[in-house]
Protein backbone atom coordinates (compact mmCIF):
# COMPACT_ATOMS: atom_id res chain seq x y z
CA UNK A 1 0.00 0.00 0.00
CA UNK A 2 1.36 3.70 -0.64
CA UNK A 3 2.66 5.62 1.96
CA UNK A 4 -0.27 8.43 0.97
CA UNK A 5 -3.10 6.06 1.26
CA UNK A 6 -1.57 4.47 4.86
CA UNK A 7 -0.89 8.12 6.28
CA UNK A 8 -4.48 8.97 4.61
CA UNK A 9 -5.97 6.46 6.54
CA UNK A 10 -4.34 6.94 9.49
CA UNK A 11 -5.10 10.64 9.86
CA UNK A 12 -9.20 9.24 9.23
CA UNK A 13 -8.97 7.19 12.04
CA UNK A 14 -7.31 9.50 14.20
CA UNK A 15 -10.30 12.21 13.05
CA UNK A 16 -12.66 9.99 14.65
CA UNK A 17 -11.08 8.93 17.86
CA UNK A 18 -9.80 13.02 18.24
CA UNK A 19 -13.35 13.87 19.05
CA UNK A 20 -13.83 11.06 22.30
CA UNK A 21 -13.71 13.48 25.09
CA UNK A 22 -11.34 10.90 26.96
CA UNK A 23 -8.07 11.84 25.25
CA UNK A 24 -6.04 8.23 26.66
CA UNK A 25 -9.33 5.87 25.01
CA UNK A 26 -8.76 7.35 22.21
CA UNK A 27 -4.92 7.09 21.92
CA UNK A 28 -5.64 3.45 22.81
CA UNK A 29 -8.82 3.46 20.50
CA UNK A 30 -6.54 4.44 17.37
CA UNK A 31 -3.58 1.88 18.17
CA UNK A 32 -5.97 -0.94 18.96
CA UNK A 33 -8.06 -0.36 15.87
CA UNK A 34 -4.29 -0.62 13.50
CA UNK A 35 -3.95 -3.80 15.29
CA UNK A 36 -7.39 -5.70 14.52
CA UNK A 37 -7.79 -4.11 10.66
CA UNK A 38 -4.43 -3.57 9.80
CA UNK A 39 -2.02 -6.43 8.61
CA UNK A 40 1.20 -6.26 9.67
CA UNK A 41 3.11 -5.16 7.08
CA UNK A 42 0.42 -2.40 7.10
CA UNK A 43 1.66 -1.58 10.61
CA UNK A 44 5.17 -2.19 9.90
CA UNK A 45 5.36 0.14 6.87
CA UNK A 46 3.41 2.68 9.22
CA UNK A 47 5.55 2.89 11.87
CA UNK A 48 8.34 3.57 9.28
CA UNK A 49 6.75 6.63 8.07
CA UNK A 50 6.38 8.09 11.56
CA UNK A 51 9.92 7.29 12.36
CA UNK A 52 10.97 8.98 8.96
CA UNK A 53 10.42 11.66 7.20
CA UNK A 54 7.02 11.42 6.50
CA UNK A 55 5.58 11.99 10.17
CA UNK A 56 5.00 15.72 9.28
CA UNK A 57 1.71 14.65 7.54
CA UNK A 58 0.69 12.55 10.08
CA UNK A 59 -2.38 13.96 12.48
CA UNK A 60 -0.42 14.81 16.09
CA UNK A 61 -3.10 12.53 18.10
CA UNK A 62 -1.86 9.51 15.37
CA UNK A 63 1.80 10.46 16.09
CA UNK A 64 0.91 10.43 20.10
CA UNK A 65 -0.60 6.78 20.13
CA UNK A 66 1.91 5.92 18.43
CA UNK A 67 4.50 7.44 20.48
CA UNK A 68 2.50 5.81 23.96
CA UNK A 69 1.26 2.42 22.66
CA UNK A 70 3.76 1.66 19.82
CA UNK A 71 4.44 -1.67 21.49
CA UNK A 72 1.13 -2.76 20.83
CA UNK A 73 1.49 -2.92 17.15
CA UNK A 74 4.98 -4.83 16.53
């Protein structure tokens, strides 16, 4: 998959957790829904792109999951 569509789909799902008025559920709703729908290469590409230079298009409540729960998804 492209690195647009992942960080595309990535910043979707963090748009719908971002409005949860408990901001840790949805940091935990965001990782936990890459790990049930995503495949792991999915994931593993991902995390790549917030590691590297792409992270600058990522939403900041994506890039905070993944900072807090990024074990959850290896």
């Amino acid at each position: 998959m492209s690195t647009n569509n992942l960080i595309r789909m990535a910043n979707q799902i963090g748009g719908f957790f971002e409005s949860m008025p408990d901001r840790q559920e949805a940091l935990e709703g965001i990782v936990m829904h890459l790990k049930k729908f995503w495949d792991p290469r999915m994931r593993r590409d991902f995390l790549a792109m917030v590691d590297g230079d792409a992270h600058g298009q990522i939403k900041d409540i994506v890039l905070e999951a993944m900072r807090l729960h990024r074990a959850i998804l290896i």
